[in-house]
N, C-alpha and C. Protein backbone atom coordinates (compact mmCIF):
# COMPACT_ATOMS: atom_id res chain seq x y z
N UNK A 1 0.81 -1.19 0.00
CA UNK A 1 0.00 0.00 0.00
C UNK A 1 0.86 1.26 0.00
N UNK A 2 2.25 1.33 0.47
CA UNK A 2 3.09 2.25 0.56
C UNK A 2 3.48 3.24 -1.07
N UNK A 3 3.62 2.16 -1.70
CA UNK A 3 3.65 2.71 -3.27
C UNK A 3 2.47 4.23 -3.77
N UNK A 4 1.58 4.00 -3.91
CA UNK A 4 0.52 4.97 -3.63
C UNK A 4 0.73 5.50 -3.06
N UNK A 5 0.62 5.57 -2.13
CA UNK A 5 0.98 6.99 -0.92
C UNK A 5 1.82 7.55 -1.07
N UNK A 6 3.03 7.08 -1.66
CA UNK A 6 4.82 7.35 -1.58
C UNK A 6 4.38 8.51 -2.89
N UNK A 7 3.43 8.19 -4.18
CA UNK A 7 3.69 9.06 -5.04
C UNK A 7 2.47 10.18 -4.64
N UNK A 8 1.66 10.47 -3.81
CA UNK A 8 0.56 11.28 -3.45
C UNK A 8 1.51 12.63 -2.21
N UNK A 9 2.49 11.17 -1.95
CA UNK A 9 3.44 12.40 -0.91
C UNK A 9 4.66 13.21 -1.90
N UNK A 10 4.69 12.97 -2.68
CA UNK A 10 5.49 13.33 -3.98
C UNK A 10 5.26 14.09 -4.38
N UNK A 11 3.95 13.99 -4.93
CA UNK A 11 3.22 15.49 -5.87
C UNK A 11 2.93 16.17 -4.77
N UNK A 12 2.63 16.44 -3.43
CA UNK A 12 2.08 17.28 -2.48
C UNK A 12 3.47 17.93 -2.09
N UNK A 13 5.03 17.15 -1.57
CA UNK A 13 5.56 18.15 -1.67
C UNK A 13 6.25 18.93 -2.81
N UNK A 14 6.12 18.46 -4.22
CA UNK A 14 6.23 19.34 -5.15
C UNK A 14 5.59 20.44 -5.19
N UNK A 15 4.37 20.33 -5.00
CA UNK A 15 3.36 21.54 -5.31
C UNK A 15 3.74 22.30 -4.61
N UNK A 16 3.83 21.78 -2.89
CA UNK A 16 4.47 22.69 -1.33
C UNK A 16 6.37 23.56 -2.12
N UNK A 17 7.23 22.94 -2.78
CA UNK A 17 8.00 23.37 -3.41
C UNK A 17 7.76 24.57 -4.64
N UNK A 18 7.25 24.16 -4.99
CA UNK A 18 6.34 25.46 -5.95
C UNK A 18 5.82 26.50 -5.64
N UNK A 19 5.31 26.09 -4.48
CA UNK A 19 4.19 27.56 -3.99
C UNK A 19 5.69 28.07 -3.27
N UNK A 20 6.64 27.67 -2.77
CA UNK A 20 8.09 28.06 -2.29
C UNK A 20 8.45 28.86 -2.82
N UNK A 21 8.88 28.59 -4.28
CA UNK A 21 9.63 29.40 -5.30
C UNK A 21 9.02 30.71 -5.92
N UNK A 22 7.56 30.36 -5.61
CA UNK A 22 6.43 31.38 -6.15
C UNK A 22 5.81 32.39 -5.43
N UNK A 23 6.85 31.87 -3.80
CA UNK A 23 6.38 32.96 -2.57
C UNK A 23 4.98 33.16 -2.40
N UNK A 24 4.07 32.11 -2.79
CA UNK A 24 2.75 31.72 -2.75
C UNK A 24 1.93 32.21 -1.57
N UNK A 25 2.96 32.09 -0.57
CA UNK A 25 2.64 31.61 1.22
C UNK A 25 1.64 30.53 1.42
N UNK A 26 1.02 30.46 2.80
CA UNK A 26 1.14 29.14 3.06
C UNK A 26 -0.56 28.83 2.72
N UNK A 27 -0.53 27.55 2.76
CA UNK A 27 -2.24 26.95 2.25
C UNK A 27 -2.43 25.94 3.29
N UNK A 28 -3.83 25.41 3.67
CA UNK A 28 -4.37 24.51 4.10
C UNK A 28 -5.14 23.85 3.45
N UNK A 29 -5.37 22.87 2.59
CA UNK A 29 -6.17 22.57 1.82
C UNK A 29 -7.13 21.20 2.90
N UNK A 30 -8.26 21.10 2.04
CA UNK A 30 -9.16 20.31 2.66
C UNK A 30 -9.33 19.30 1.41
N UNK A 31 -9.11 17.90 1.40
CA UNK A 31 -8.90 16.79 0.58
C UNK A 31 -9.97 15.63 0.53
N UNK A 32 -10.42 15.38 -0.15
CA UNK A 32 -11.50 14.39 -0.32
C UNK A 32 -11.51 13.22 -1.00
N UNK A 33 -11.77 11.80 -1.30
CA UNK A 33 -11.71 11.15 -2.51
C UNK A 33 -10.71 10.23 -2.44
N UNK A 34 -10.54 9.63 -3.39
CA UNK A 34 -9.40 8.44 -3.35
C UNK A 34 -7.97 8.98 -3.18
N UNK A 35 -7.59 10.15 -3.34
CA UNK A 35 -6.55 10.79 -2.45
C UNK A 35 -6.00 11.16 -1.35
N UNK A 36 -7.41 11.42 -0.88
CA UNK A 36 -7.47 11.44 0.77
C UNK A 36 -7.38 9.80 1.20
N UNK A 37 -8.13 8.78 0.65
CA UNK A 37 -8.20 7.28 1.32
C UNK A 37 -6.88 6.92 0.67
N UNK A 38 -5.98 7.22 -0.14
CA UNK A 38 -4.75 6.55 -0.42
C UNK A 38 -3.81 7.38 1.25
N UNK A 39 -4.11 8.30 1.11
CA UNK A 39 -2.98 9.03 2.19
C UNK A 39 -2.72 8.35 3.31
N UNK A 40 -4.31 8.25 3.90
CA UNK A 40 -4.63 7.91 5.61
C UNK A 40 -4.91 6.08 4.95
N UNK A 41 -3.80 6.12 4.19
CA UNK A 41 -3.70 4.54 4.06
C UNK A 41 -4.79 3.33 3.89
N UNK A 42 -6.08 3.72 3.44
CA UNK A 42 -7.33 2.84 4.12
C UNK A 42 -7.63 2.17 2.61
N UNK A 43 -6.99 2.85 1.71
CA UNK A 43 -7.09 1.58 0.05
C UNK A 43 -6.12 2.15 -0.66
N UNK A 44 -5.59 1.69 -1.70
CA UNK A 44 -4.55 1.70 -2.66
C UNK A 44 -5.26 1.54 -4.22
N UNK A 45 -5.62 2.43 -4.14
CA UNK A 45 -5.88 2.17 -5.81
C UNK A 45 -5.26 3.84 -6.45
N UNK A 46 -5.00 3.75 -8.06
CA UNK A 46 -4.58 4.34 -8.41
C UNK A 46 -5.75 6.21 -8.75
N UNK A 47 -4.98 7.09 -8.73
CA UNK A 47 -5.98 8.48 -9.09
C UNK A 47 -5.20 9.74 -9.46
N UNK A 48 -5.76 9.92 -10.38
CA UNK A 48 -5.12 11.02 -11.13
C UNK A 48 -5.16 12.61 -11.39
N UNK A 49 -6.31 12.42 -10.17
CA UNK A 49 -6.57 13.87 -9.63
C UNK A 49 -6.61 14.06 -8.47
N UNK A 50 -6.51 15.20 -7.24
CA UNK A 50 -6.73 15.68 -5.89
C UNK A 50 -8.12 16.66 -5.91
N UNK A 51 -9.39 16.06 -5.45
CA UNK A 51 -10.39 16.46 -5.13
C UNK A 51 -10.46 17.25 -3.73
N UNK A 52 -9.97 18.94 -3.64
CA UNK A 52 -9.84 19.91 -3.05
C UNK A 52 -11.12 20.48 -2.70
N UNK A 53 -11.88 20.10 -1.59
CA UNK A 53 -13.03 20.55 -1.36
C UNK A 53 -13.40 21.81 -0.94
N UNK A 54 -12.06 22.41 0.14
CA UNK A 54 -12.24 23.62 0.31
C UNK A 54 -10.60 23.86 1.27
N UNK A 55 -10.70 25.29 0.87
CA UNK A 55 -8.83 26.04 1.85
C UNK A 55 -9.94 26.11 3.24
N UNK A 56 -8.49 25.79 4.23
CA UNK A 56 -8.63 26.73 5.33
C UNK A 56 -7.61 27.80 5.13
N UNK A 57 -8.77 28.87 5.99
CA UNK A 57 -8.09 30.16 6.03
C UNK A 57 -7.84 30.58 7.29
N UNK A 58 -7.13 31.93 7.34
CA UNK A 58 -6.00 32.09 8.93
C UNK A 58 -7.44 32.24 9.61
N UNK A 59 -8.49 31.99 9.80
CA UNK A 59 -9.34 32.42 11.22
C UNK A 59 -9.69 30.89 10.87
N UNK A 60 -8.66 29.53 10.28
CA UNK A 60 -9.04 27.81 10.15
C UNK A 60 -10.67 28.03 10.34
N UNK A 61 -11.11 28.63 9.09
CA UNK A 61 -12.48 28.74 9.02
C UNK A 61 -12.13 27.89 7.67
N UNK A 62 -13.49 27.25 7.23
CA UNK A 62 -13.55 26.77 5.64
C UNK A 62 -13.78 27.86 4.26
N UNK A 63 -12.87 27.86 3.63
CA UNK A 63 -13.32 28.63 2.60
C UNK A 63 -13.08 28.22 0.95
N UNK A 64 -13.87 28.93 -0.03
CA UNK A 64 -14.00 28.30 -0.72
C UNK A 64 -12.48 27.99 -1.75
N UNK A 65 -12.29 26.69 -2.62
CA UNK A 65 -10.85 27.04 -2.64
C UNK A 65 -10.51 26.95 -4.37
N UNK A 66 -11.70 27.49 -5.03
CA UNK A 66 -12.11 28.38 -6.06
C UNK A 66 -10.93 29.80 -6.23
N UNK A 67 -9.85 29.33 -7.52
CA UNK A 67 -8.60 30.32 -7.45
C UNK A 67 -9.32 32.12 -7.36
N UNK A 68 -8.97 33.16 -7.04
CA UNK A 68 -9.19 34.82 -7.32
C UNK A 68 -9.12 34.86 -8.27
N UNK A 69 -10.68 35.68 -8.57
CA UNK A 69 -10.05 36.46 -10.16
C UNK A 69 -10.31 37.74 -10.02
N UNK A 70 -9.12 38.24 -10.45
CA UNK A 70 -8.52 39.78 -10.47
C UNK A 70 -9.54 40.45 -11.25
N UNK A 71 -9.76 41.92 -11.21
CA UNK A 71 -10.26 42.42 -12.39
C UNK A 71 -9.55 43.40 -12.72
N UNK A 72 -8.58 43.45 -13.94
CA UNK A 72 -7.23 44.43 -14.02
C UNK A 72 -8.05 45.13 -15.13
């Protein structure tokens, strides 16, 4: 079951490396789906997306995690 997980912890700290370089600052994301059940170890099957249900934000309230759009 480690395999799965090993590459879910892979792409999460890439992304965490990215938002680094991009001075992003920091995120809490809220995770759902066969990404979340590969993590907390409870099945192993393969998935090719992260179903992001919602950010926490600094008052760790839920919010929505739908990117800003600017209006320039």
């Amino acid at each position: 079951m480690d395999y799965e997980y090993k590459k879910i912890e892979t792409a999460i700290n890439l992304l965490d490396g990215r938002l680094k370089m991009n001075n992003s600052g920091h995120y809490s994301l809220v995770v759902c789906g066969g990404t979340a059940l590969n993590a907390m170890h409870l099945v192993q099957r393969t998935t090719k997306d992260v179903d992001i249900v919602a950010m926490i934000n600094a008052n760790d309230q839920l919010a929505d995690p739908a990117p800003c759009q600017k209006n320039y």
